[in-house]
Every structure is written in structure tokens, then in C-alpha cells.
C-alpha atoms as a PDB file:
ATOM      1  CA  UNK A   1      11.874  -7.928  -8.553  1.00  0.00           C
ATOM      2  CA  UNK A   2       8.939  -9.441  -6.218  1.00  0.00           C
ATOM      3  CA  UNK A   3       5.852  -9.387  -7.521  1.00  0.00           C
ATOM      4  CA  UNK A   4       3.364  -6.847  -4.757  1.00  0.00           C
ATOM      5  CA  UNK A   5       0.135  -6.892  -3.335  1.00  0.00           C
ATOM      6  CA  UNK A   6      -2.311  -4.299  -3.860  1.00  0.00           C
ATOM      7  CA  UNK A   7      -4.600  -3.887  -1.242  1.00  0.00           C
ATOM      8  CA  UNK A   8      -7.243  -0.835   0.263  1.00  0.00           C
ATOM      9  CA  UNK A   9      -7.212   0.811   3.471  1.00  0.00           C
ATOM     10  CA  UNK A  10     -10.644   2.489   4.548  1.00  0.00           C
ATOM     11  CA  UNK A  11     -10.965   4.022   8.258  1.00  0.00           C
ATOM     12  CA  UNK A  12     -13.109   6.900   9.963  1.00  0.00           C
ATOM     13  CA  UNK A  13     -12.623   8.497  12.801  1.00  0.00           C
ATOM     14  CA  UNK A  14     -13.162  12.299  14.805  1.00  0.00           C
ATOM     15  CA  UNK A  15     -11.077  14.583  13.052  1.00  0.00           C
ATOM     16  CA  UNK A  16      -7.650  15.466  14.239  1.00  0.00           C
ATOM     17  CA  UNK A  17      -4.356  16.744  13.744  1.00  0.00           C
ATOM     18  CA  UNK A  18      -2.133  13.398  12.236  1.00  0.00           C
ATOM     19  CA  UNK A  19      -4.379  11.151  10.847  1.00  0.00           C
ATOM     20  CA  UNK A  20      -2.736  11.567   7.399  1.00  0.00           C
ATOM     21  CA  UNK A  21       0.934  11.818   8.487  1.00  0.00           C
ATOM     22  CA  UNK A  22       0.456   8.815  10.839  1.00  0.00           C
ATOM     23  CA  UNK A  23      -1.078   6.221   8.185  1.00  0.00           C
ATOM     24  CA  UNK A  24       1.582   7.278   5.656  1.00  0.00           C
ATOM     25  CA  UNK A  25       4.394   7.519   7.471  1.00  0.00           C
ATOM     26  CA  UNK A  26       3.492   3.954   8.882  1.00  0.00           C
ATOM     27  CA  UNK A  27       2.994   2.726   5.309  1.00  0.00           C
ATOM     28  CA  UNK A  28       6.440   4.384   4.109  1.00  0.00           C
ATOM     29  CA  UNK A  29       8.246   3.228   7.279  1.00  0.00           C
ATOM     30  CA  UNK A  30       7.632  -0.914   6.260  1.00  0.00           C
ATOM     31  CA  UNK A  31       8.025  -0.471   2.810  1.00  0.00           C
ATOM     32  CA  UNK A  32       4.691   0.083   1.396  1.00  0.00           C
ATOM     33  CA  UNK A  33       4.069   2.198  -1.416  1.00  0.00           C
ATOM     34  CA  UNK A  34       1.008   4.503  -1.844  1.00  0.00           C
ATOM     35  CA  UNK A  35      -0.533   4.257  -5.191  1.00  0.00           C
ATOM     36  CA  UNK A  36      -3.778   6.658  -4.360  1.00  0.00           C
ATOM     37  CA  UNK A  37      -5.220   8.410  -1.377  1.00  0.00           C
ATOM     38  CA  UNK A  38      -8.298  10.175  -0.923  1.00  0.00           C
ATOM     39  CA  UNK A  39      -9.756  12.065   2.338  1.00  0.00           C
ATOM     40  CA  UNK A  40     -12.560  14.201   3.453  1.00  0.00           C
ATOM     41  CA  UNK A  41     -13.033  15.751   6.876  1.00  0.00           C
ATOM     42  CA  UNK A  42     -16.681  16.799   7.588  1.00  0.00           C
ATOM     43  CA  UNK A  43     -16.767  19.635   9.225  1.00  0.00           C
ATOM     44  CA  UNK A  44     -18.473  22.682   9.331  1.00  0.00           C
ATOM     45  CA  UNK A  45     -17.941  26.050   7.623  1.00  0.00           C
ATOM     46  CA  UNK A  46     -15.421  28.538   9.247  1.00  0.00           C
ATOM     47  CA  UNK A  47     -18.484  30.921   9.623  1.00  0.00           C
ATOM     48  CA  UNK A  48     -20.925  28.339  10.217  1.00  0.00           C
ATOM     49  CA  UNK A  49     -19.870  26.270  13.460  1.00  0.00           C
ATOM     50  CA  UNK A  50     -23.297  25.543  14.583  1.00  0.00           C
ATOM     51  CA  UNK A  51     -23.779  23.543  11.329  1.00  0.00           C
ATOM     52  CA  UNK A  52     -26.313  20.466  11.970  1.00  0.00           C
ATOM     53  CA  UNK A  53     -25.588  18.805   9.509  1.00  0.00           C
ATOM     54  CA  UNK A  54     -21.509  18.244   9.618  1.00  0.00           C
ATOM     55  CA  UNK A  55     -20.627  15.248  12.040  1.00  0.00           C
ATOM     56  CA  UNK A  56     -16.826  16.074  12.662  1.00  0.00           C
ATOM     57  CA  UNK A  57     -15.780  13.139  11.378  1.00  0.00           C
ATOM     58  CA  UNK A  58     -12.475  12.127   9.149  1.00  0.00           C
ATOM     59  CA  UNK A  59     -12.805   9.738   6.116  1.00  0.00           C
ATOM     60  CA  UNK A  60     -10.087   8.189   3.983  1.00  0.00           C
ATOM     61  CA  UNK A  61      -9.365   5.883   1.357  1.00  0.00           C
ATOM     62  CA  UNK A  62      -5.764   4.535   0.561  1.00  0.00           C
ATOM     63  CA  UNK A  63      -4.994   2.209  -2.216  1.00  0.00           C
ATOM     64  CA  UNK A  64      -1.623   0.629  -1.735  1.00  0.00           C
ATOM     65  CA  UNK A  65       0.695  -2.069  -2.676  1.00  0.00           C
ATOM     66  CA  UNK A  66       2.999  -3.917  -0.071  1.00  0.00           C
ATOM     67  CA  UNK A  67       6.351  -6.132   0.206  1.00  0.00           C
ATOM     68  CA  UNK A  68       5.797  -9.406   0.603  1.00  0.00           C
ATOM     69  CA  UNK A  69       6.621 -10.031   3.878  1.00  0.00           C
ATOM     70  CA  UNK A  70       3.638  -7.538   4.465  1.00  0.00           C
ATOM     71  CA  UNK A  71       1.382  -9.323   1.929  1.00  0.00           C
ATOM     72  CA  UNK A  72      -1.354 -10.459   4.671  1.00  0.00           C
ATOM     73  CA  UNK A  73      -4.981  -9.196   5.688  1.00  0.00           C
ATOM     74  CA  UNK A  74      -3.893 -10.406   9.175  1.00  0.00           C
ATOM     75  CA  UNK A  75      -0.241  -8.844   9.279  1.00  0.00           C
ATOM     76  CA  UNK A  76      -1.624  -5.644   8.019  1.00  0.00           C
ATOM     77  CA  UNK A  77      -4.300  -5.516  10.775  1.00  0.00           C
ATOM     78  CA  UNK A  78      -1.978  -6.341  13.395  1.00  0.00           C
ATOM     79  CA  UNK A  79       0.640  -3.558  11.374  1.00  0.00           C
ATOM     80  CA  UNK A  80      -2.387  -0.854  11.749  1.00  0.00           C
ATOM     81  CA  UNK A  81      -3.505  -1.881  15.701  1.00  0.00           C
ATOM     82  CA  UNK A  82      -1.503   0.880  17.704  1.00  0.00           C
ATOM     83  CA  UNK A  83      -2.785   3.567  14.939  1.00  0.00           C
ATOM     84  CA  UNK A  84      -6.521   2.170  15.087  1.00  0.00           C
ATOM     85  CA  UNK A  85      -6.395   2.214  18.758  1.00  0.00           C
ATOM     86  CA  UNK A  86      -4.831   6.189  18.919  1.00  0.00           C
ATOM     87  CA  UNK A  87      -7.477   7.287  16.834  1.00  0.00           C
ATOM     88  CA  UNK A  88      -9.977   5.438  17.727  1.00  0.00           C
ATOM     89  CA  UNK A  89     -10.651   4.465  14.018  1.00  0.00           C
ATOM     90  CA  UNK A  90     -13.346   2.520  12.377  1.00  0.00           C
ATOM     91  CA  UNK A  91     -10.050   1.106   9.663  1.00  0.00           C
ATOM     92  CA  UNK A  92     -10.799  -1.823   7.227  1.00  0.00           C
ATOM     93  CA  UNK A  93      -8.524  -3.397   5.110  1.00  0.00           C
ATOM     94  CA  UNK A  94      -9.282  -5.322   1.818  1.00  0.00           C
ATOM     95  CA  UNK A  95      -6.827  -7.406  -0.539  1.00  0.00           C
ATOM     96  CA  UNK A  96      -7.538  -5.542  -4.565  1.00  0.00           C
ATOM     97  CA  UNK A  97      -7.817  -9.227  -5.683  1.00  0.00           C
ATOM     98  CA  UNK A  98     -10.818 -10.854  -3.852  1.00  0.00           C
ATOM     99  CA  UNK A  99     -13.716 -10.331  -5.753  1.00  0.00           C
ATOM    100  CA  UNK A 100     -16.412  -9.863  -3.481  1.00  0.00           C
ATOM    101  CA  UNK A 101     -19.474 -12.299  -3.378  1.00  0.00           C
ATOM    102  CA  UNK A 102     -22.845 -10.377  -4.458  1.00  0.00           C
ATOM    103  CA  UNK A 103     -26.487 -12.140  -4.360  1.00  0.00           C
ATOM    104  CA  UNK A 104     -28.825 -10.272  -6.476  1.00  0.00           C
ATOM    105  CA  UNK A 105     -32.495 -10.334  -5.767  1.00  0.00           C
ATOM    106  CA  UNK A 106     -34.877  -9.582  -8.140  1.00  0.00           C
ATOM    107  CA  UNK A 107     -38.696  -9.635  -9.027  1.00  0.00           C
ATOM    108  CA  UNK A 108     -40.787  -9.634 -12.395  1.00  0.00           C
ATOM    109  CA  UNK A 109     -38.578  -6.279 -13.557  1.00  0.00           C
ATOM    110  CA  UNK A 110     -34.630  -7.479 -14.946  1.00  0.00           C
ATOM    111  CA  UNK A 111     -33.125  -4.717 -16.772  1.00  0.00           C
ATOM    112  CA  UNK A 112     -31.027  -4.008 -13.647  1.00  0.00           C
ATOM    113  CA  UNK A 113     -30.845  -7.850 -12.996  1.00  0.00           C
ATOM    114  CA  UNK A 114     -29.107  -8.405 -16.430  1.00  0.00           C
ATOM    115  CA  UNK A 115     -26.886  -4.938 -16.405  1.00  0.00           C
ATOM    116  CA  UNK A 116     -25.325  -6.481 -13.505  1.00  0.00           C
ATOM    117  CA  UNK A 117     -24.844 -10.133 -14.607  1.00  0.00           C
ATOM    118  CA  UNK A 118     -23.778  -8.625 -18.116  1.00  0.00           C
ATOM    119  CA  UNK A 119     -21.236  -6.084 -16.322  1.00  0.00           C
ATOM    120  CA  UNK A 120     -19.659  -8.711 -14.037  1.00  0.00           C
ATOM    121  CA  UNK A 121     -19.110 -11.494 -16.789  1.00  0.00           C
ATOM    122  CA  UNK A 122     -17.528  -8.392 -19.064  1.00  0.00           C
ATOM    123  CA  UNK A 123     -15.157  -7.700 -16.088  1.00  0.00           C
ATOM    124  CA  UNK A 124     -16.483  -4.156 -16.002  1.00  0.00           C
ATOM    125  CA  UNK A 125     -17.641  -4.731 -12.072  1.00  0.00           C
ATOM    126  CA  UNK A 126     -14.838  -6.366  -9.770  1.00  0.00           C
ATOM    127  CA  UNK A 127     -17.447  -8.853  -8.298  1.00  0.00           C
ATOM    128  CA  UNK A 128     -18.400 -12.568  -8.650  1.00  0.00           C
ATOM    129  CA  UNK A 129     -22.199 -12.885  -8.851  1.00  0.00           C
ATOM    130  CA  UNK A 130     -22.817 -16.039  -6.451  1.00  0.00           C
ATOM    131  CA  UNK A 131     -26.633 -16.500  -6.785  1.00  0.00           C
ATOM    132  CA  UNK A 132     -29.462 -14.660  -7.922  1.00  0.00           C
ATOM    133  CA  UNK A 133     -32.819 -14.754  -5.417  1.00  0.00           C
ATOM    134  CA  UNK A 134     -36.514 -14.133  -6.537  1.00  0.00           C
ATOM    135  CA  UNK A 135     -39.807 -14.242  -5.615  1.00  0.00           C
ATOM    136  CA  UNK A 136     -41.082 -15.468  -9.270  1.00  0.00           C
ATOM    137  CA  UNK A 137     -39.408 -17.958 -11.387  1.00  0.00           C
ATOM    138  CA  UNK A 138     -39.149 -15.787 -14.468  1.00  0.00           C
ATOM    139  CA  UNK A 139     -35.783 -15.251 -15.131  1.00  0.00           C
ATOM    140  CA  UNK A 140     -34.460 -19.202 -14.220  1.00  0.00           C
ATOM    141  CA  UNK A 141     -33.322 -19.331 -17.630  1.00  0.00           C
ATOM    142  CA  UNK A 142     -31.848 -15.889 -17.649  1.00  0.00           C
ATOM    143  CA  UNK A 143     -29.693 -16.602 -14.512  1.00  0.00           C
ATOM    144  CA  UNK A 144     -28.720 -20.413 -15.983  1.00  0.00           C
ATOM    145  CA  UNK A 145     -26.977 -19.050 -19.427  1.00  0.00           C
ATOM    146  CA  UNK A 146     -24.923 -17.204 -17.215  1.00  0.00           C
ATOM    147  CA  UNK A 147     -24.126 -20.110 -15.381  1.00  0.00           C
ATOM    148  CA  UNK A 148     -25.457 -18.567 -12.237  1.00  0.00           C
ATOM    149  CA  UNK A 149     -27.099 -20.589  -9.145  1.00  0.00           C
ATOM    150  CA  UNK A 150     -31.111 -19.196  -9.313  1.00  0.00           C
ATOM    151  CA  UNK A 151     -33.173 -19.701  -6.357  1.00  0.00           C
ATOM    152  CA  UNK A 152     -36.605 -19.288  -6.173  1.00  0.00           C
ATOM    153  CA  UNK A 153     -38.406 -18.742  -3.516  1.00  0.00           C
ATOM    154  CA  UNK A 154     -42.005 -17.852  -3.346  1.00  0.00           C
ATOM    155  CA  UNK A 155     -43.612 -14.996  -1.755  1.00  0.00           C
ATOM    156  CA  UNK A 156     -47.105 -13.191  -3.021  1.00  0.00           C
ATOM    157  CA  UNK A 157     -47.950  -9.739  -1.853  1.00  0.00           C
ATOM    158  CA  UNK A 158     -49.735  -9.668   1.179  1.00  0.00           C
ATOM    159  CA  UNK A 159     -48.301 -13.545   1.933  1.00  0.00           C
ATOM    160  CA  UNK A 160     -48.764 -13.875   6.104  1.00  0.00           C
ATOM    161  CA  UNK A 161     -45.991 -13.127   8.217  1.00  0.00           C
ATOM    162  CA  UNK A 162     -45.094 -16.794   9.090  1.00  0.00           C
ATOM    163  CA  UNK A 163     -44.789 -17.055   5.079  1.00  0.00           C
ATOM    164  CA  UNK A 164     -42.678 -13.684   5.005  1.00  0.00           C
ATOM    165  CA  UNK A 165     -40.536 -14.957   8.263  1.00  0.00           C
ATOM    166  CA  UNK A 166     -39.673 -18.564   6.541  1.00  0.00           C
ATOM    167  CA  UNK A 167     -38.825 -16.657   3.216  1.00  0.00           C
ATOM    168  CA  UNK A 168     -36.655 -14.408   4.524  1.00  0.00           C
ATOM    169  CA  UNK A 169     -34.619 -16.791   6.618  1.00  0.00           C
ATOM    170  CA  UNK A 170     -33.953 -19.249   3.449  1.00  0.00           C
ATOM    171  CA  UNK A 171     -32.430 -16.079   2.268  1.00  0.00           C
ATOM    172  CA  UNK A 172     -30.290 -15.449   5.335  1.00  0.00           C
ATOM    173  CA  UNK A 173     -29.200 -18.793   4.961  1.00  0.00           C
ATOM    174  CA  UNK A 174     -28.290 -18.784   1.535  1.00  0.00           C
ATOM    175  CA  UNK A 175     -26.318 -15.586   1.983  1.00  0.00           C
ATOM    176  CA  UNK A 176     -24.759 -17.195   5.028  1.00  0.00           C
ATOM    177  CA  UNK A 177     -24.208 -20.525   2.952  1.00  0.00           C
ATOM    178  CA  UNK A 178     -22.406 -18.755   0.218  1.00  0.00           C
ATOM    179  CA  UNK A 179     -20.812 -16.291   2.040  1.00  0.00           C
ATOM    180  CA  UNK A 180     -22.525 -13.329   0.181  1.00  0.00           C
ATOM    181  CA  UNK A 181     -20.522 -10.037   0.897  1.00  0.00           C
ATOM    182  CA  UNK A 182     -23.437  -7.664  -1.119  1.00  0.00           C
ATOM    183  CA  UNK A 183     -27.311  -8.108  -1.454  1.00  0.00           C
ATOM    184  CA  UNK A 184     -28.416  -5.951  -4.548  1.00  0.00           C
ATOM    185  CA  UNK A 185     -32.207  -5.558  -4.543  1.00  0.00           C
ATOM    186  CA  UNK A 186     -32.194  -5.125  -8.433  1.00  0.00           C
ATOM    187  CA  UNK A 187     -36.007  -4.153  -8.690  1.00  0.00           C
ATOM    188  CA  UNK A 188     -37.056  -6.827  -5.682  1.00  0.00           C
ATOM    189  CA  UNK A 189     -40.528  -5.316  -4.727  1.00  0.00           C
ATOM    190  CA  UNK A 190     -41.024  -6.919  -1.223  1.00  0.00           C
ATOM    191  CA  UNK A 191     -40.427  -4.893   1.381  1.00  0.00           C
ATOM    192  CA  UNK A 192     -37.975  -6.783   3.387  1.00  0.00           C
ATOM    193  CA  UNK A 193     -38.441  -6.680   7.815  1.00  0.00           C
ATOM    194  CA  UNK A 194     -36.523  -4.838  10.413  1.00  0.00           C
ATOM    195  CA  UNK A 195     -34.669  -8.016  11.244  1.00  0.00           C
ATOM    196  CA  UNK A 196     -33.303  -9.180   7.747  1.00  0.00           C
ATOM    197  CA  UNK A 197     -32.669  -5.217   7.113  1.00  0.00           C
ATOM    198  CA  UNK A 198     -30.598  -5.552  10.827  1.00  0.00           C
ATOM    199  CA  UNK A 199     -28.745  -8.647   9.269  1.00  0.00           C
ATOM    200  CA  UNK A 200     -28.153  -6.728   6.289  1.00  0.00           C
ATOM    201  CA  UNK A 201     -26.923  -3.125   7.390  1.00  0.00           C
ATOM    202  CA  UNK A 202     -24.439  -1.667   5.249  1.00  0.00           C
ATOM    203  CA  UNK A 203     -24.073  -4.322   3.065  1.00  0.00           C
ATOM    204  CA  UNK A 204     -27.579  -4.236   0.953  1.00  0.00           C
ATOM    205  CA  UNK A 205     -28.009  -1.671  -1.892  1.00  0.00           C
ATOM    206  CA  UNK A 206     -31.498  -0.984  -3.470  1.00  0.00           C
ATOM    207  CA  UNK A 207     -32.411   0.479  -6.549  1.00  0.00           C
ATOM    208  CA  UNK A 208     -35.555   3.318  -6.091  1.00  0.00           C
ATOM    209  CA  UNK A 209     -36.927   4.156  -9.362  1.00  0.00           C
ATOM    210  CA  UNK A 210     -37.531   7.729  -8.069  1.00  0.00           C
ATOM    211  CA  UNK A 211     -35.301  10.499  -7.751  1.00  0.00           C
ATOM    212  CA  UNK A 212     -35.766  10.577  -3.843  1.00  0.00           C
ATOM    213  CA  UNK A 213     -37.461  12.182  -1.330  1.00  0.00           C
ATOM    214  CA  UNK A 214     -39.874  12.159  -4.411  1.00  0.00           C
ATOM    215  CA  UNK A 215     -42.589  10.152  -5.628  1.00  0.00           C
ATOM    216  CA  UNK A 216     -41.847   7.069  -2.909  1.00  0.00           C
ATOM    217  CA  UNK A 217     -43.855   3.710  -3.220  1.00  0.00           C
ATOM    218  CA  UNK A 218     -44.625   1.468  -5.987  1.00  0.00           C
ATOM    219  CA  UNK A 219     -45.782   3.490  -8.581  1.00  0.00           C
ATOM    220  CA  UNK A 220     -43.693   6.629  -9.043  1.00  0.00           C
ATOM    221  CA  UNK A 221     -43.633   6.706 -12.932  1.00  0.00           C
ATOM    222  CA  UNK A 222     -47.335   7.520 -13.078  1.00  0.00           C
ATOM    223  CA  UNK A 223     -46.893  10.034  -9.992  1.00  0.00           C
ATOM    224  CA  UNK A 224     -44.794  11.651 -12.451  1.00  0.00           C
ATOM    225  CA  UNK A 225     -46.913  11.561 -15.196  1.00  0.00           C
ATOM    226  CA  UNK A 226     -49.564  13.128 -13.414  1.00  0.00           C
ATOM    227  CA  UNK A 227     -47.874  15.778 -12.056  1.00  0.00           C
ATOM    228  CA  UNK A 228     -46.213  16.854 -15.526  1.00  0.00           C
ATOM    229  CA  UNK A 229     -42.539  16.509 -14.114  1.00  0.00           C
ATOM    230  CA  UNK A 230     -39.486  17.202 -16.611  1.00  0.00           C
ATOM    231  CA  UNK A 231     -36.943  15.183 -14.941  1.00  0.00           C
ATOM    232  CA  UNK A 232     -36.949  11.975 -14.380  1.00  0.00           C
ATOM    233  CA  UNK A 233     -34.429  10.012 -12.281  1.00  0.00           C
ATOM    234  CA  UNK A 234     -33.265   6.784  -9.771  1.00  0.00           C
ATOM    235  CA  UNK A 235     -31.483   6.473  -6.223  1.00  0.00           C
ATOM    236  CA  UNK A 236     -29.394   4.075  -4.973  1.00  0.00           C
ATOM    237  CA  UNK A 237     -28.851   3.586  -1.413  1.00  0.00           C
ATOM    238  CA  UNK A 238     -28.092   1.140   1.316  1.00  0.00           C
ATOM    239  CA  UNK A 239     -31.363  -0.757   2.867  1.00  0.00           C
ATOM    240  CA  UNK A 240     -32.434   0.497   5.462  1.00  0.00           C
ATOM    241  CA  UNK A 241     -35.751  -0.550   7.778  1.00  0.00           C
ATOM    242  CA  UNK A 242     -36.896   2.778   7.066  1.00  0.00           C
ATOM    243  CA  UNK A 243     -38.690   2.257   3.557  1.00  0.00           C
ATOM    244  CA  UNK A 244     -36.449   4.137   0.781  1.00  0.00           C
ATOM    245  CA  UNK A 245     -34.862   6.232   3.518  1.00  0.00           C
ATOM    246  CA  UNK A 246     -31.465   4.826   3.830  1.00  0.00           C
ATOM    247  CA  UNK A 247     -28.064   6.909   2.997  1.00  0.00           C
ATOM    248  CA  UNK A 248     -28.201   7.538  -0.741  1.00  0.00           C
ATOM    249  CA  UNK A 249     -24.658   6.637  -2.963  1.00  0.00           C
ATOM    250  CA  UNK A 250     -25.587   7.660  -5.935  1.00  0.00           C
ATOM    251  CA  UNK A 251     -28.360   9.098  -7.874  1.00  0.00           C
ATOM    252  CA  UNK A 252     -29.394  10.623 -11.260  1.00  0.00           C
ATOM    253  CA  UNK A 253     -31.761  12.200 -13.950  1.00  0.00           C
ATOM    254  CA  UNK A 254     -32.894  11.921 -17.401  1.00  0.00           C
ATOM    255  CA  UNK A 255     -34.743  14.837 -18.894  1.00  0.00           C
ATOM    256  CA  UNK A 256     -38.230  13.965 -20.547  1.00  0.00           C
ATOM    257  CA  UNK A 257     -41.371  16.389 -22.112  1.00  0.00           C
ATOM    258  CA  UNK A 258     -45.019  16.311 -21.971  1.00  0.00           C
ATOM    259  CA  UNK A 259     -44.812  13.803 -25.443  1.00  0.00           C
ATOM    260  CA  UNK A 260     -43.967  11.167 -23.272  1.00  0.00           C
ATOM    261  CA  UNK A 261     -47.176   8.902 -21.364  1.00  0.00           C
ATOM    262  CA  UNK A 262     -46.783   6.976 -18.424  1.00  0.00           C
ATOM    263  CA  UNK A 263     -45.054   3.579 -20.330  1.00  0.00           C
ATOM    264  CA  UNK A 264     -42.608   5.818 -21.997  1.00  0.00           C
ATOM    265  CA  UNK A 265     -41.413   7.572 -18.797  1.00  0.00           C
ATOM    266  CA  UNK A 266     -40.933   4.095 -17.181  1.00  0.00           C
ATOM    267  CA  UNK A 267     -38.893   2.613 -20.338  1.00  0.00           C
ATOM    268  CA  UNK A 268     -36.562   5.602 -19.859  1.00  0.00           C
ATOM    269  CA  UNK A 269     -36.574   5.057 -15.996  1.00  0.00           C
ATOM    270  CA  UNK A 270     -35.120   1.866 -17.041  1.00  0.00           C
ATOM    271  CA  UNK A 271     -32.123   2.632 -17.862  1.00  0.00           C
ATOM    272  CA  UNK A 272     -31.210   5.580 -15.982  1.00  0.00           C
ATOM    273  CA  UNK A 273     -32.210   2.511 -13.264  1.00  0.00           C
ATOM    274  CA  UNK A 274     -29.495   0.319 -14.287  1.00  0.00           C
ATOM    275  CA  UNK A 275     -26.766   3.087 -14.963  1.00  0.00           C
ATOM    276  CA  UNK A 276     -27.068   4.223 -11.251  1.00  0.00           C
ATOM    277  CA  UNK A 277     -27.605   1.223  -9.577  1.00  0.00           C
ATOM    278  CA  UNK A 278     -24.252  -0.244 -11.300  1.00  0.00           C
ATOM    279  CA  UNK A 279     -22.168   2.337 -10.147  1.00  0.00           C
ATOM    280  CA  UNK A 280     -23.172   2.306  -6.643  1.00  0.00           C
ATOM    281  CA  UNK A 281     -22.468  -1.186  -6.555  1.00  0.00           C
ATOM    282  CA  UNK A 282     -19.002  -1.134  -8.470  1.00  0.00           C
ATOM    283  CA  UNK A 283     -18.022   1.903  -5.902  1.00  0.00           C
ATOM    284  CA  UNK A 284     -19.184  -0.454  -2.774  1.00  0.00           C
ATOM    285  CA  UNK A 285     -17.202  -3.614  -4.309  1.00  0.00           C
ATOM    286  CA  UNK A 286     -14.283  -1.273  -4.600  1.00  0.00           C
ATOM    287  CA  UNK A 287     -14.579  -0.121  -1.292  1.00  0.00           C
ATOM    288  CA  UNK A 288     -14.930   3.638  -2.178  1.00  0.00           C
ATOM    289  CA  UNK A 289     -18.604   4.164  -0.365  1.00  0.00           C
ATOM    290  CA  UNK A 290     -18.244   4.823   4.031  1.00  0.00           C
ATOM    291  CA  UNK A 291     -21.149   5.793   5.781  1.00  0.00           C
ATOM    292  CA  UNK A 292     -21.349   8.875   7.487  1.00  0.00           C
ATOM    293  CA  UNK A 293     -23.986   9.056   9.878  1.00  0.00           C
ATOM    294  CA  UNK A 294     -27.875   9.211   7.309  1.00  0.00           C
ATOM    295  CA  UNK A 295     -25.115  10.306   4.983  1.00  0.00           C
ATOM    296  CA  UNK A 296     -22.433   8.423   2.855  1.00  0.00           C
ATOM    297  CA  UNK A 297     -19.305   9.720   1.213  1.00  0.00           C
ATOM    298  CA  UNK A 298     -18.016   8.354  -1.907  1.00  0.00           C
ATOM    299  CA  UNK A 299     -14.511   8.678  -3.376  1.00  0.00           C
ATOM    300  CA  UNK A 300     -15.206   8.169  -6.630  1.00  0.00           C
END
């Protein structure tokens, strides 16, 4: 017996009668066998149809394996055409073996920094770290007994913007240069611009050491502090030029009491950080996140 290819359809589109039936039965007509599906149709509530906040569209996730004779990114695309064009889809496909290419960038703060490097040498995250970019040279040594490329490239708070300009493009050329599928800002605290956040859209994930909308900016452990709080948490969502407003993939909370100061809020921050920014990347790498509008859903 042949040995099959796994690969994952995504695709989005209005929802409609046959989306389901039509990318199945197309699968099951050349030979291809579904191994998991997921969908979601957002739409509003029977008794709420003036809902703002559903945007009528159709989501859906299909891991399958195929024939060989099928066994191609291309074939597949050109398989899937006449359906993507009916439905006017937004369809992706994506071979279960490639391990996409991440570039992590990081600052003076590398809990998150070595989670990830830790979880992709492990084989717990289906990703091949390709470089690691920061603005201080304190974790060189870090990044080389991993046997990971470590580039560092300068830039001070408040640098000018030519300095912020010729930063930021020796970063689009490194990701360019190596081909970088996913930027993880793993605690990177410069803000990057509108244009490098255009460049980047959809395919940059940040870490907020807040449970958002709360407590945004640089300090938000000793927000918390001072306003008594009893949760603490972290967000992960895609960049977005709007500071720590982009959709939000995953978040969560740790619960903490009025014995804890400032430090000791931050140290538990820490790892609630790194928990919830490695599953929103491992769910992006495996293709499970699409964006819906501000919005994302993730089939988890």
C-alpha cells in the first residue's frame, strides 16, 4: 500500500447552502480521505437578526490525506479552483509536513523567548525556529546553544525615526532572506510602524502581558497592583498597527491575593505569558487560527 500525504484545507467564505457537501464530496470523488473536519458559520441568533457583531461568514478546517497522484500543493489548488471560484472562498491549502519558518523577536524579557526555542527543539510545536531578532544582545548565547542564527540589531527607546526606519527594514529583509512564515514578538517592547505591521498582517503574533482591554502599555503588573486586582492574565493576538488592539487567539488568567507585591504578580505573569503565547502560536503553525473580521476563530 502507497504511503499518503496529509495535508490541511482552510477556506472562508459567505455562508451558504453546500459548502460542506461540495468540499467533501470533491475530496471523496478523487480518492481523498478525510481524517478531521471542523466548521463554524457566524451568524446571528434566530431571534437576534440585527446582531452587530455576527459577519455571516462560513469557516472550515479539513485535515486530510491524499493518493499520490494527488500528492501536490499545486494539483490540489488547481483540484479546488471551480469550488473556490463558486463560493467565492478565501481556501488555503498546506502540506502537514512543512514545518513553518518562525523568527522570534525579543527584548531584555526571555521566558517566552526560551518556552518557544525549548518547545520547538522538544517537537512539542510543529515549527523550525529560523532566527531570533533583538534589540539588545543579551540572549546571543541563549539563541547559539540552540544552534539558532541571533541577530542583533540595535534600537534605544526614543531612537529617531531614520534609526527606527533602517531597523525595521534589516528586519524585513531578514524575514524576506529566510523566508520567515511567523514573526513572534516574544516580549519585543518596540512598538513596531504601520508599514512593517502592513508587511506583517496576519502573520505576526504578540504576547500582551495583560488580560486585554485592561491595563494596556508598558507597565500593567503595577496597574494591577495598584488597583488590588485578583486575576491576573496574558493575550495573544495578531499585530496589528493599532497598539494591542489586534484580533485576540488566545488568552488566560492566573488567580493571585493581596500577599502578592508588584515583582510577585509579574513572576506569575511570566508564565501564564509563555503558556498562552505557545499555544497561539502552535494553533497558527497548525493552521487552526482564520481571521474573522477584529475577530478570529480557532479550531482548537
Amino acid at each position: 500500500m502507497s504511503e499518503r500525504a496529509e495535508f490541511i484545507l482552510t477556506l472562508s467564505c459567505r455562508d451558504r447552502p453546500g459548502i460542506v457537501h461540495a468540499v467533501a464530496g470533491l475530496l471523496y470523488e478523487v480518492g481523498c480521505n478525510i481524517i478531521d473536519s471542523q466548521q463554524f458559520g457566524d451568524l446571528p441568533a434566530a431571534d437576534d437578526a440585527q446582531c452587530l457583531h455576527a459577519t455571516g461568514l462560513f469557516f472550515m478546517r479539513v485535515h486530510f490525506s491524499a493518493p499520490a497522484g494527488l500528492a501536490d500543493l499545486g494539483v490540489l489548488q488547481t483540484l479546488f479552483a471551480p469550488t473556490r471560484e463558486r463560493f467565492e472562498m478565501e481556501l488555503r491549502l498546506h502540506a502537514l509536513a512543512d514545518r513553518p519558518r518562525v523568527l522570534l523577536m525579543v527584548s531584555r524579557e526571555g521566558h517566552c523567548l526560551n518556552d518557544l526555542l525549548f518547545r520547538s527543539r522538544s517537537g512539542q510545536l510543529h515549527a523550525e525556529i529560523a532566527a531570533i531578532v533583538s534589540n539588545h544582545p543579551d540572549f546571543g548565547s541563549l539563541a547559539a546553544n540552540y544552534g539558532v542564527a541571533f541577530h542583533h540589531l540595535p534600537l534605544a527607546a526614543g531612537a529617531p525615526a531614520e534609526a527606527k526606519a533602517a531597523q525595521e527594514q534589516a528586519v524585513r529583509d531578514l524575514i524576506e532572506r529566510e523566508r520567515i512564515d511567523l514573526v513572534v514578538l516574544a516580549r519585543y517592547m518596540q512598538i513596531l510602524s504601520p508599514a512593517l505591521c502592513g508587511f506583517l498582517k496576519g502573520r505576526a503574533i504578540n504576547i500582551h502581558h495583560s488580560f486585554l482591554p485592561s491595563f494596556k502599555g508598558a507597565r500593567p503588573y503595577l496597574q494591577a497592583h495598584d488597583r488590588g486586582v485578583k486575576l491576573i492574565g496574558a493575550t495573544a493576538h495578531y499585530v496589528t498597527a493599532d497598539l494591542d488592539e489586534g484580533p485576540i487567539i488566545e488568552q488566560d488568567v492566573a488567580r493571585v491575593d493581596h500577599s502578592l507585591d508588584a515583582d510577585d504578580l509579574a513572576a506569575v505573569g511570566r508564565d501564564v505569558e509563555s503558556v498562552v503565547l505557545a499555544r497561539a502560536v502552535r494553533w497558527h503553525v497548525e493552521h487552526r487560527v482564520l481571521m474573522n473580521g477584529p475577530k478570529t476563530v480557532v479550531f482548537r
